[in-house]
PDB file of N, CA and C in Angstrom:
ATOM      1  N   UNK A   1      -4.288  18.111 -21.438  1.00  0.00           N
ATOM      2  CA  UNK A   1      -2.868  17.853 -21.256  1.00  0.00           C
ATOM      3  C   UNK A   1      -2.567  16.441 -21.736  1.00  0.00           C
ATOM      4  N   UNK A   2      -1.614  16.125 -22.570  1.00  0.00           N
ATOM      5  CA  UNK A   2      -1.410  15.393 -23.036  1.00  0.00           C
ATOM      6  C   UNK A   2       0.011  14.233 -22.384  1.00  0.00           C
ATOM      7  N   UNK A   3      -0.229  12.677 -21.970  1.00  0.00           N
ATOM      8  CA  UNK A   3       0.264  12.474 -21.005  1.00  0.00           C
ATOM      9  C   UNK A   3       1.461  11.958 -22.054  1.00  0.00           C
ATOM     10  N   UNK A   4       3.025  12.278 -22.038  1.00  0.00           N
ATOM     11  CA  UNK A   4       3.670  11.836 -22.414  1.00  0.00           C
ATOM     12  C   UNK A   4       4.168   9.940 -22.537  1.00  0.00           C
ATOM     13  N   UNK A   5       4.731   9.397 -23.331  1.00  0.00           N
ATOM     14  CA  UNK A   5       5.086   8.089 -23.264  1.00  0.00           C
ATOM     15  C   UNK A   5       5.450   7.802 -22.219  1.00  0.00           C
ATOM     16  N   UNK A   6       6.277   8.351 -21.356  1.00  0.00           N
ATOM     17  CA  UNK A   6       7.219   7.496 -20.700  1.00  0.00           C
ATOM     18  C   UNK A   6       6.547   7.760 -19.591  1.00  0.00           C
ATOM     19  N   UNK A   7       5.964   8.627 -19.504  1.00  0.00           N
ATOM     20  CA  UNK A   7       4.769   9.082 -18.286  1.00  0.00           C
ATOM     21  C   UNK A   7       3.860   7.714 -18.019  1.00  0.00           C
ATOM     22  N   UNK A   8       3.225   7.567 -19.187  1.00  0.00           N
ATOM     23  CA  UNK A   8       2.239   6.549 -19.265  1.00  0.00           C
ATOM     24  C   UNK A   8       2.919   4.859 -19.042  1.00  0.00           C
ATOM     25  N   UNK A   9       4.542   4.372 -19.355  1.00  0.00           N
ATOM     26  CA  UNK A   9       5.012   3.758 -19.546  1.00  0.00           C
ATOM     27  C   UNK A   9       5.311   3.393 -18.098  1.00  0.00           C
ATOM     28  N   UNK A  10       5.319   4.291 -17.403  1.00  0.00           N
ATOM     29  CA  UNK A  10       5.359   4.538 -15.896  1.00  0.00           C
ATOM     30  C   UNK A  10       4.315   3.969 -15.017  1.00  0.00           C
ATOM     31  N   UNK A  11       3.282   4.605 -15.690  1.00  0.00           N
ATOM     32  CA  UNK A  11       2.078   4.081 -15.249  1.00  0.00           C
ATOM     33  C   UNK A  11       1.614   2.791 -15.419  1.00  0.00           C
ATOM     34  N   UNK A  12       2.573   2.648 -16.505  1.00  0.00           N
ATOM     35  CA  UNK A  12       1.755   0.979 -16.803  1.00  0.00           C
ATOM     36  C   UNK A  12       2.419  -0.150 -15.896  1.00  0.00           C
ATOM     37  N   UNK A  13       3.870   0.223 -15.874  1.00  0.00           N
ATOM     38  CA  UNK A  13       4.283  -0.670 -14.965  1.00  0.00           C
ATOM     39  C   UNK A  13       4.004  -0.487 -13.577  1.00  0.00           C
ATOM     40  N   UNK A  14       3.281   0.273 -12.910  1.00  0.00           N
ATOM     41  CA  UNK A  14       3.232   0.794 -11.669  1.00  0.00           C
ATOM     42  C   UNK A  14       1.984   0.182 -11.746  1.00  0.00           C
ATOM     43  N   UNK A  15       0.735  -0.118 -12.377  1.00  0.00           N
ATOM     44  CA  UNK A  15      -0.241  -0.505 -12.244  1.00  0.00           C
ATOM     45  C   UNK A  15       0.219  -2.362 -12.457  1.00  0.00           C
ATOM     46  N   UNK A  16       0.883  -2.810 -13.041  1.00  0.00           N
ATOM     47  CA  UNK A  16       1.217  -4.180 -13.604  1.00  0.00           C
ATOM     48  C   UNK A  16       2.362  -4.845 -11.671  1.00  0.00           C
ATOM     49  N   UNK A  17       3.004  -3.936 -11.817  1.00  0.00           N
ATOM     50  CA  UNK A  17       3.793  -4.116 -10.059  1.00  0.00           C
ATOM     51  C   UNK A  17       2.818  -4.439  -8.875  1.00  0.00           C
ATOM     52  N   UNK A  18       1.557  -3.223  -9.248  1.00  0.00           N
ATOM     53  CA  UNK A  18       0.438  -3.562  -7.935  1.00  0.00           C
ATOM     54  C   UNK A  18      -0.091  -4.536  -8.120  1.00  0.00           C
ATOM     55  N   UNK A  19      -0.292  -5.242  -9.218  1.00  0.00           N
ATOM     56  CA  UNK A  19      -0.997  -6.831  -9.277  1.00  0.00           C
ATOM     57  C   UNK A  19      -0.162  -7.402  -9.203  1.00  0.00           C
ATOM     58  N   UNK A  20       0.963  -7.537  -9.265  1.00  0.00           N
ATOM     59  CA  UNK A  20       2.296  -8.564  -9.280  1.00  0.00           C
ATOM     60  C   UNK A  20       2.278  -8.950  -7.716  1.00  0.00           C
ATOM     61  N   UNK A  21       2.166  -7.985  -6.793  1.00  0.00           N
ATOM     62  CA  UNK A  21       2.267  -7.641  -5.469  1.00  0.00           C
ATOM     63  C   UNK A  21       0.956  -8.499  -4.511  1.00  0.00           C
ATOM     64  N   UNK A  22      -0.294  -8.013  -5.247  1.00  0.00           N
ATOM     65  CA  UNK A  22      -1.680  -8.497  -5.003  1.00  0.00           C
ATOM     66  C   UNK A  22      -1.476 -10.015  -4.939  1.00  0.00           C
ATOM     67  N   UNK A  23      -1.080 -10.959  -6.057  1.00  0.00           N
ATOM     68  CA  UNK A  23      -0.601 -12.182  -6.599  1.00  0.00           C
ATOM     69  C   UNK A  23       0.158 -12.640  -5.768  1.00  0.00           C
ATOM     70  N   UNK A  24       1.265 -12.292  -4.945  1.00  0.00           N
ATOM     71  CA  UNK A  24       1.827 -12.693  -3.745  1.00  0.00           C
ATOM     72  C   UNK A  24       1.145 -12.948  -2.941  1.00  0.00           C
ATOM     73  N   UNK A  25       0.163 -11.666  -2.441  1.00  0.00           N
ATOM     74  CA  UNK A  25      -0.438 -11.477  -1.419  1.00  0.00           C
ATOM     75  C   UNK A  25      -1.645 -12.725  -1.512  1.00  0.00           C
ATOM     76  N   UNK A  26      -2.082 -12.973  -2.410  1.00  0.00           N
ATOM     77  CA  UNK A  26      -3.144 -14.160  -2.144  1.00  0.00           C
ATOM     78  C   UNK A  26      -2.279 -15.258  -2.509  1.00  0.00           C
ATOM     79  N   UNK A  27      -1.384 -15.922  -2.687  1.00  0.00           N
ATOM     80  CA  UNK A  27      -0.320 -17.100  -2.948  1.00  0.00           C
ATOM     81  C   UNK A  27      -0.198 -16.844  -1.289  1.00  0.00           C
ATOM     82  N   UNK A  28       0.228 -15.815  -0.514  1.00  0.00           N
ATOM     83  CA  UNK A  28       0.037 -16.202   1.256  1.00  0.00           C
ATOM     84  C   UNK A  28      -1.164 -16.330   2.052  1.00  0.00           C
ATOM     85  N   UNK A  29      -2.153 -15.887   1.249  1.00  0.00           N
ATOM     86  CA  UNK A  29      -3.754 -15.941   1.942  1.00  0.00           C
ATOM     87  C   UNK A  29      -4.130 -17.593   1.873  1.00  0.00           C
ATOM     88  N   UNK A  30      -3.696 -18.336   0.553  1.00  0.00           N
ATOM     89  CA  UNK A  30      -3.452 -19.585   0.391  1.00  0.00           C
ATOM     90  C   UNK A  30      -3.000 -20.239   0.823  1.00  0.00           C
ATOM     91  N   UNK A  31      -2.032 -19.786   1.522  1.00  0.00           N
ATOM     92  CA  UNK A  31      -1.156 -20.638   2.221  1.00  0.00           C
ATOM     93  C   UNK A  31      -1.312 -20.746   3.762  1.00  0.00           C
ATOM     94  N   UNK A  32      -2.310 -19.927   4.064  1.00  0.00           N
ATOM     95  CA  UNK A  32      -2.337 -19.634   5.756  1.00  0.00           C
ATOM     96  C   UNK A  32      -3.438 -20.956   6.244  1.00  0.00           C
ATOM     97  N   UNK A  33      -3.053 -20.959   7.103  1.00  0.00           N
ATOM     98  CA  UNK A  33      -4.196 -22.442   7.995  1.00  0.00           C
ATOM     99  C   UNK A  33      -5.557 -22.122   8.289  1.00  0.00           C
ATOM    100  N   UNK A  34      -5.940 -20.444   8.322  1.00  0.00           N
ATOM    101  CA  UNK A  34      -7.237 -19.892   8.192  1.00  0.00           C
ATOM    102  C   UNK A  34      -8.098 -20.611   7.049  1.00  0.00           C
ATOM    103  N   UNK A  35      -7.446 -21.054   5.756  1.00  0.00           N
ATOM    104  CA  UNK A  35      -8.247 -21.462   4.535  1.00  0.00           C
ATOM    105  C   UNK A  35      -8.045 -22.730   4.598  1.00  0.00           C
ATOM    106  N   UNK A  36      -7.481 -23.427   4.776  1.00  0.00           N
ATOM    107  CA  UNK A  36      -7.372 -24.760   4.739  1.00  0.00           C
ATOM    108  C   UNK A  36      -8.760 -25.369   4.710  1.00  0.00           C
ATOM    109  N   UNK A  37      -9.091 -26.564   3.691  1.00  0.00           N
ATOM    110  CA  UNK A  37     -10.217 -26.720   3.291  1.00  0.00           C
ATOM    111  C   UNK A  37     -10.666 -27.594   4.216  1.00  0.00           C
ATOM    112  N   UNK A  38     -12.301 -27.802   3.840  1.00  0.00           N
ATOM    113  CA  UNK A  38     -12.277 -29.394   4.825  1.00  0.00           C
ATOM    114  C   UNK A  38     -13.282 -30.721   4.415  1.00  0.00           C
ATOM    115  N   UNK A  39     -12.950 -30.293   2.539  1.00  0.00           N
ATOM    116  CA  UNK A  39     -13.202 -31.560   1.718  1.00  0.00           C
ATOM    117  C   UNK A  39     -12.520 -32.129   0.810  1.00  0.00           C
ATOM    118  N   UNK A  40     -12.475 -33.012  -0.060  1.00  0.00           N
ATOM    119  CA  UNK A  40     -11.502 -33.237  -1.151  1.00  0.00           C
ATOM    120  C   UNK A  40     -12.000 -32.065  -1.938  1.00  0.00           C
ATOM    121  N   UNK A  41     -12.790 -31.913  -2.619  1.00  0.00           N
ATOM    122  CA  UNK A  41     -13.151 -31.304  -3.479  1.00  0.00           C
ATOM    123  C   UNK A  41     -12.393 -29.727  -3.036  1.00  0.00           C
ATOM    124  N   UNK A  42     -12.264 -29.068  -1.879  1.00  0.00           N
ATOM    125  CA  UNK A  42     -11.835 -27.788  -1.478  1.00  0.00           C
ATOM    126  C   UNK A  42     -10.445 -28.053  -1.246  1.00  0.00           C
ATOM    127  N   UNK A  43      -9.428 -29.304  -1.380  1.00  0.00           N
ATOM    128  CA  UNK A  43      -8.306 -29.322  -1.474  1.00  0.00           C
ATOM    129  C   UNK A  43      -7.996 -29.525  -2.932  1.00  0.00           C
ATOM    130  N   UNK A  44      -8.797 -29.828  -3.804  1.00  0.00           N
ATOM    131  CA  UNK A  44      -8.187 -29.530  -5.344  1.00  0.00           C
ATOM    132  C   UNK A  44      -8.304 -28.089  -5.767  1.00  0.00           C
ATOM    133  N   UNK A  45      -9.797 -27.670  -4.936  1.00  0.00           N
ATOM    134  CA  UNK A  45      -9.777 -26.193  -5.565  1.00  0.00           C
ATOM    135  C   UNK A  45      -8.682 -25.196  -5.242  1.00  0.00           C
ATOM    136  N   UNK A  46      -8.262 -25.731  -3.778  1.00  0.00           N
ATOM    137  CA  UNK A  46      -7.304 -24.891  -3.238  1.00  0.00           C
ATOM    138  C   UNK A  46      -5.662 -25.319  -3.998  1.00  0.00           C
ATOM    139  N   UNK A  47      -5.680 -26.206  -4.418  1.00  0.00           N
ATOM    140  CA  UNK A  47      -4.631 -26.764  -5.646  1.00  0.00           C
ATOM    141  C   UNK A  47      -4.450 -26.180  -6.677  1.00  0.00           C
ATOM    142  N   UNK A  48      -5.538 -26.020  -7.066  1.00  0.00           N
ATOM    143  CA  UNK A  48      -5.980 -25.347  -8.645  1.00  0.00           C
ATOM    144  C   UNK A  48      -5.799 -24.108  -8.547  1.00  0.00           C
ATOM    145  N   UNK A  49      -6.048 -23.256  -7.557  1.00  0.00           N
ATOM    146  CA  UNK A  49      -6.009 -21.257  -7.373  1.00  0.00           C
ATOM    147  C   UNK A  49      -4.505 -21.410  -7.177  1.00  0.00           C
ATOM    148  N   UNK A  50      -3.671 -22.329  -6.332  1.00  0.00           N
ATOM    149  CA  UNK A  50      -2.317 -22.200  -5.957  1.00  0.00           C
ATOM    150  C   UNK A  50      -1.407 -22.003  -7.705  1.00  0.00           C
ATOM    151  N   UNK A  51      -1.776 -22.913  -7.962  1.00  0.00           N
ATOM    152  CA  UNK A  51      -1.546 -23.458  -9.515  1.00  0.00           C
ATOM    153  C   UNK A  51      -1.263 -21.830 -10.294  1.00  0.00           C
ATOM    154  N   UNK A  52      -2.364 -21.888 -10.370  1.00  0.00           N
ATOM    155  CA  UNK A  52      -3.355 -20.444 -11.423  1.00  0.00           C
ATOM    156  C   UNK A  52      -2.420 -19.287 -10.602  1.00  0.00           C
ATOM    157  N   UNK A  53      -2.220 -18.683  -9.338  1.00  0.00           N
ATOM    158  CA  UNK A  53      -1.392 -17.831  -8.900  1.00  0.00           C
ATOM    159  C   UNK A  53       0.247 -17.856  -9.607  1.00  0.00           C
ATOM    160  N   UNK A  54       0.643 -19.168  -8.921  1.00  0.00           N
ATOM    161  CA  UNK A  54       1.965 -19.534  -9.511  1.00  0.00           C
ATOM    162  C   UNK A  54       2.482 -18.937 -10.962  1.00  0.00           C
ATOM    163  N   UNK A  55       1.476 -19.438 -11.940  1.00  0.00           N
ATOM    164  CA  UNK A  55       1.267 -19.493 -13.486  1.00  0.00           C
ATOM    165  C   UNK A  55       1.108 -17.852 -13.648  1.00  0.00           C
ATOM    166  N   UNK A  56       0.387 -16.730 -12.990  1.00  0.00           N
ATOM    167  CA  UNK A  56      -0.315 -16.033 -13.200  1.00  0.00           C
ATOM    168  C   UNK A  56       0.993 -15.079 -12.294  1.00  0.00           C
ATOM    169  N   UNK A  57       1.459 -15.056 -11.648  1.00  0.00           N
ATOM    170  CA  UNK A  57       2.858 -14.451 -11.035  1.00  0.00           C
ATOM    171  C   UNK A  57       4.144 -14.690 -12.218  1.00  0.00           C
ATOM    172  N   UNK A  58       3.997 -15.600 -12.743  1.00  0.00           N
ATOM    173  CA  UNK A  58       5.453 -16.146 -13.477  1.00  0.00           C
ATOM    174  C   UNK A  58       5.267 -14.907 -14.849  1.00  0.00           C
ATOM    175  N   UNK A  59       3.927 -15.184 -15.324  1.00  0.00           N
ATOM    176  CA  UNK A  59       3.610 -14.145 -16.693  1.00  0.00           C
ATOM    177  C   UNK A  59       3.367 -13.085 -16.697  1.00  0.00           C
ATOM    178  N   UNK A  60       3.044 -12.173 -15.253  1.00  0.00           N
ATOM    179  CA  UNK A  60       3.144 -10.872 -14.550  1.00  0.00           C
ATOM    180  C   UNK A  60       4.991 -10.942 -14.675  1.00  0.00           C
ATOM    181  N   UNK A  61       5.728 -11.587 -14.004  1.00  0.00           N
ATOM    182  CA  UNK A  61       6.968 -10.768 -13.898  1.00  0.00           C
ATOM    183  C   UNK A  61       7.809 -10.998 -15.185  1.00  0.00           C
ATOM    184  N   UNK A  62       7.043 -12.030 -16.130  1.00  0.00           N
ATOM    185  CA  UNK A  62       7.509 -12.056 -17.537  1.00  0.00           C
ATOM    186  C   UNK A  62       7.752 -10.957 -18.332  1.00  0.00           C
ATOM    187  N   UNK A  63       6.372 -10.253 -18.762  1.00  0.00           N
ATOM    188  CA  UNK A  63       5.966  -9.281 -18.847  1.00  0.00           C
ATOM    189  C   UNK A  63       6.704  -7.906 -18.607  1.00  0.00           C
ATOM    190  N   UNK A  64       6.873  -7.801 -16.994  1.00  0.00           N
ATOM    191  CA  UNK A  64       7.472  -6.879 -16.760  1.00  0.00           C
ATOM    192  C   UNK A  64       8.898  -6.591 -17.077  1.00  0.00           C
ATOM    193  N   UNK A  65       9.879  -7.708 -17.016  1.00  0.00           N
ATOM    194  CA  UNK A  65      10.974  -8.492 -17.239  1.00  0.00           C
ATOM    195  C   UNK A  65      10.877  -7.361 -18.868  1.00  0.00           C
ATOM    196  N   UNK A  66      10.135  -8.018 -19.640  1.00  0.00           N
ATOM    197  CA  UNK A  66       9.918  -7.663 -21.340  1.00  0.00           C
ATOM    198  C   UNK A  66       9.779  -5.906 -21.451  1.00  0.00           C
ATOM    199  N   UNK A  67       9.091  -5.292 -20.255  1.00  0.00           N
ATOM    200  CA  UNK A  67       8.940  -4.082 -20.336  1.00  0.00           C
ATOM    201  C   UNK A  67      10.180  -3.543 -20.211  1.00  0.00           C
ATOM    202  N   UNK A  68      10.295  -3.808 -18.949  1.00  0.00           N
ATOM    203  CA  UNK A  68      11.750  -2.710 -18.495  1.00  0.00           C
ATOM    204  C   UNK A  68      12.808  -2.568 -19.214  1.00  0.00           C
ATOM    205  N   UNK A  69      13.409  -3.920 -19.826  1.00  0.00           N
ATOM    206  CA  UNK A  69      14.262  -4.821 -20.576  1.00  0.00           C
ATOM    207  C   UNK A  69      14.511  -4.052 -22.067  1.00  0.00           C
ATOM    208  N   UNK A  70      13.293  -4.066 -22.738  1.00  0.00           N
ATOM    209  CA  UNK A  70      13.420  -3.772 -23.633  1.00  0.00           C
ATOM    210  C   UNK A  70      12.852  -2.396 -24.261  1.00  0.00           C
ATOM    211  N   UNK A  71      13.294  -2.061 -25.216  1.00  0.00           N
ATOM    212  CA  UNK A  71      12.423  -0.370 -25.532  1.00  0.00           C
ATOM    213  C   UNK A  71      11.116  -0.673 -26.269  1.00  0.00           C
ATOM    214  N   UNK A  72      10.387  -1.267 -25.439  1.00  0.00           N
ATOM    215  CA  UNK A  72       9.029  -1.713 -26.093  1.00  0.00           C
ATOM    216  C   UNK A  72       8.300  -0.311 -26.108  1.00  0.00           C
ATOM    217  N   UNK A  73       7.136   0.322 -26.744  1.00  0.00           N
ATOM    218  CA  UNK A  73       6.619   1.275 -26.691  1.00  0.00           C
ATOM    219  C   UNK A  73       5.191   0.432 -25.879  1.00  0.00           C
ATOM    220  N   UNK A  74       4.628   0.940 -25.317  1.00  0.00           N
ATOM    221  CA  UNK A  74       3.473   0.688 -24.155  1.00  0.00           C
ATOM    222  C   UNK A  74       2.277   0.104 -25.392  1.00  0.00           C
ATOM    223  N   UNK A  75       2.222   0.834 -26.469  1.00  0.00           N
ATOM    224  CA  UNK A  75       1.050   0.882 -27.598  1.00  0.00           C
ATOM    225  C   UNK A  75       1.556  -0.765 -28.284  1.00  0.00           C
ATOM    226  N   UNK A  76       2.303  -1.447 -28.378  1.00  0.00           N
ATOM    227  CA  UNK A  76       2.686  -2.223 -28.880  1.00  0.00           C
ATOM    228  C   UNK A  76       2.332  -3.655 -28.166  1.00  0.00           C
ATOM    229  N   UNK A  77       2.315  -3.463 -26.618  1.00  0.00           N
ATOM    230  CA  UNK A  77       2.442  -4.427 -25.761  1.00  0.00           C
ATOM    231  C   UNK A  77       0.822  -4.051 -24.876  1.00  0.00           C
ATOM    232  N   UNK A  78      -0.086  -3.201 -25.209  1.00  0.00           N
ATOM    233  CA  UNK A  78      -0.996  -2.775 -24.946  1.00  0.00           C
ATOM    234  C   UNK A  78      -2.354  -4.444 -24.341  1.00  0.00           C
ATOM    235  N   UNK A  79      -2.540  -5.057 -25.673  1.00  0.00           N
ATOM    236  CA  UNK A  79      -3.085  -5.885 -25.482  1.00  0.00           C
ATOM    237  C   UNK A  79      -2.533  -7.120 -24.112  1.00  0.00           C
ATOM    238  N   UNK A  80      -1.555  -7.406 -24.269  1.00  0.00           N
ATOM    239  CA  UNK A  80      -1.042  -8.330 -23.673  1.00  0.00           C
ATOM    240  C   UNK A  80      -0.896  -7.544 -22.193  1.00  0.00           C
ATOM    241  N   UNK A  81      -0.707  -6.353 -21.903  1.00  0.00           N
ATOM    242  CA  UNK A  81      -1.363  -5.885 -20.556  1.00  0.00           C
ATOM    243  C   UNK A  81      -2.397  -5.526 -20.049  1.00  0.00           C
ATOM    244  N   UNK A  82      -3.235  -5.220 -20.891  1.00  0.00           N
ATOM    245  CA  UNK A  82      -4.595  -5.591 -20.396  1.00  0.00           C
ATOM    246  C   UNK A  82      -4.987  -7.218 -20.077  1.00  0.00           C
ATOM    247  N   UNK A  83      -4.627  -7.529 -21.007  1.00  0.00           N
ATOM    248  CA  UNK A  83      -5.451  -9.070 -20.245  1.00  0.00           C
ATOM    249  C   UNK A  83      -4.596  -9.842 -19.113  1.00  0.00           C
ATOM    250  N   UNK A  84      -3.226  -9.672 -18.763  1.00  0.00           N
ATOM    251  CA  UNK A  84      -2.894  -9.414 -17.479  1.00  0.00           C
ATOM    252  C   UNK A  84      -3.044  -9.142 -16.488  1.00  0.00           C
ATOM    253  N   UNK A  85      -3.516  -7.552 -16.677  1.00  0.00           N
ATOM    254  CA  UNK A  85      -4.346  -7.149 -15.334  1.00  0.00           C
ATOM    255  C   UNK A  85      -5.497  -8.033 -15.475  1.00  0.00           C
ATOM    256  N   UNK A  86      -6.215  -8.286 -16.192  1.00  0.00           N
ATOM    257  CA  UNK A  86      -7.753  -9.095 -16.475  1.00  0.00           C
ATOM    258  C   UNK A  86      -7.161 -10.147 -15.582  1.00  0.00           C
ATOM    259  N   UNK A  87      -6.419 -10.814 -15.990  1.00  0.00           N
ATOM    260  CA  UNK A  87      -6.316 -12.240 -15.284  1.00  0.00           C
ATOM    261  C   UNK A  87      -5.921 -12.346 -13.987  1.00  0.00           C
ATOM    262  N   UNK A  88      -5.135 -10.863 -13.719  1.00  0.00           N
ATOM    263  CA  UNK A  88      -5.010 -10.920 -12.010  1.00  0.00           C
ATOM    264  C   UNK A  88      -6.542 -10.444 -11.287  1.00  0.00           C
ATOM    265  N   UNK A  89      -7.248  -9.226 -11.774  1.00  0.00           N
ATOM    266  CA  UNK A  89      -8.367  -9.244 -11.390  1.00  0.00           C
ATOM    267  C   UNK A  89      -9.576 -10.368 -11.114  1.00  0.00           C
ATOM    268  N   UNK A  90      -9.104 -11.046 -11.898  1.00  0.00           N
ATOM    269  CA  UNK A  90     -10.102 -12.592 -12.107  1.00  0.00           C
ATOM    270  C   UNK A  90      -9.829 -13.595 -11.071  1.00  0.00           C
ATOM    271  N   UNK A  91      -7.975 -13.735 -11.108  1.00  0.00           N
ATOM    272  CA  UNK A  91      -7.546 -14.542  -9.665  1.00  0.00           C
ATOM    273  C   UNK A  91      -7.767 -14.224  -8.248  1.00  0.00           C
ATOM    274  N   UNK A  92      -8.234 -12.395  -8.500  1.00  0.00           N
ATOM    275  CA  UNK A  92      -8.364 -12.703  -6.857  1.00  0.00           C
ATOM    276  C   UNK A  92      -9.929 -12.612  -6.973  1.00  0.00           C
ATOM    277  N   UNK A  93     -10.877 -12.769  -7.800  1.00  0.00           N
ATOM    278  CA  UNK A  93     -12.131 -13.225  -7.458  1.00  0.00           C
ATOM    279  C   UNK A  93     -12.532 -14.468  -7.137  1.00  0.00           C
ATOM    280  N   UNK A  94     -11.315 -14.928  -7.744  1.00  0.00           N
ATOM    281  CA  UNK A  94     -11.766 -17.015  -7.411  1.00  0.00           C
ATOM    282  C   UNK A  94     -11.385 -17.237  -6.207  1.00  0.00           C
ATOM    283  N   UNK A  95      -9.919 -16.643  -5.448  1.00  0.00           N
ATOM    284  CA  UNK A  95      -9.467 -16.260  -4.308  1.00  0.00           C
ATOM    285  C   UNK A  95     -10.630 -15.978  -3.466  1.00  0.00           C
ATOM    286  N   UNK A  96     -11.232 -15.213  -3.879  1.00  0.00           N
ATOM    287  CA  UNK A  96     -12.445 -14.431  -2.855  1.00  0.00           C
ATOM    288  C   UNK A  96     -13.403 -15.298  -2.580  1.00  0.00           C
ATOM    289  N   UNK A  97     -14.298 -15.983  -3.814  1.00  0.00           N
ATOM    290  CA  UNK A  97     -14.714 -16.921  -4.084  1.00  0.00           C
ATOM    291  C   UNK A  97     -14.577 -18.162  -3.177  1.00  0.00           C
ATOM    292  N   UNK A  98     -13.687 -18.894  -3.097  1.00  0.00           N
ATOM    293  CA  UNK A  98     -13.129 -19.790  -2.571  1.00  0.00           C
ATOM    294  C   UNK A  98     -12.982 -19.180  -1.264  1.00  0.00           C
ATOM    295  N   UNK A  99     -12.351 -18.222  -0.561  1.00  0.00           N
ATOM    296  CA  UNK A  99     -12.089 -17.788   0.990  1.00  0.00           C
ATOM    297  C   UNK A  99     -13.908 -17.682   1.656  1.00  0.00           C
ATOM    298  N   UNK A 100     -15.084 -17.256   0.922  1.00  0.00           N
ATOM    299  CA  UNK A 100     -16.217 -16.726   1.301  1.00  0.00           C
ATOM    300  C   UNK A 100     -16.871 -18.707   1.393  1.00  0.00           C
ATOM    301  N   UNK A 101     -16.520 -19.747   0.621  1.00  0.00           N
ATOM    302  CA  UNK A 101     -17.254 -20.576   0.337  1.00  0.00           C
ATOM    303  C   UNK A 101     -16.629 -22.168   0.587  1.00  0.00           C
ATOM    304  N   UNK A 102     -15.704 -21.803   1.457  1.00  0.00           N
ATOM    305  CA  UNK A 102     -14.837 -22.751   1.655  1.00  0.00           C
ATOM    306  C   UNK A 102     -15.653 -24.063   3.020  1.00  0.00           C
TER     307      UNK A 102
END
């Protein structure tokens, strides 16, 4: 069965929304007094992931902004959503990273 465009176009933003969402969700895991560091060095890192979320939320809803917006075909904008999701997958490993080693 062959999954139509707009099917898949569906999908893409529905998968690009759940990391948009994720990206919040650790921008508040960051922010809670549970993580709060208790060296210099773990208050830049915790600077630096805040940073990288911020940056990494702004080009998620860019993105999406570009999808909905415009009649982009999914095959066109293909690359630039994969490494999106890549880079949200990556933020919440440093997230993880940082919460396990703090």
């Amino acid at each position: 069965m062959k999954i139509s465009l707009s099917s898949q176009k569906v999908t893409v933003l529905s998968e690009l929304e759940r990391k948009r969402k994720s990206v919040a969700q650790l921008l508040l895991k960051m922010e809670s007094y549970l993580y709060e560091p208790q060296t210099s060095k773990g208050f830049e890192k915790k600077e630096d992931l805040k940073t990288t979320i911020h940056r990494t939320a702004n080009s998620t809803d860019a993105l999406l902004e570009i999808l909905k917006e415009n009649d982009i075909s999914i095959m066109e904008s293909m690359d630039d959503i994969e490494r999106q999701i890549e880079e949200c997958y990556d933020l919440e490993l440093e997230v993880a990273k940082y919460v396990l080693n703090r």
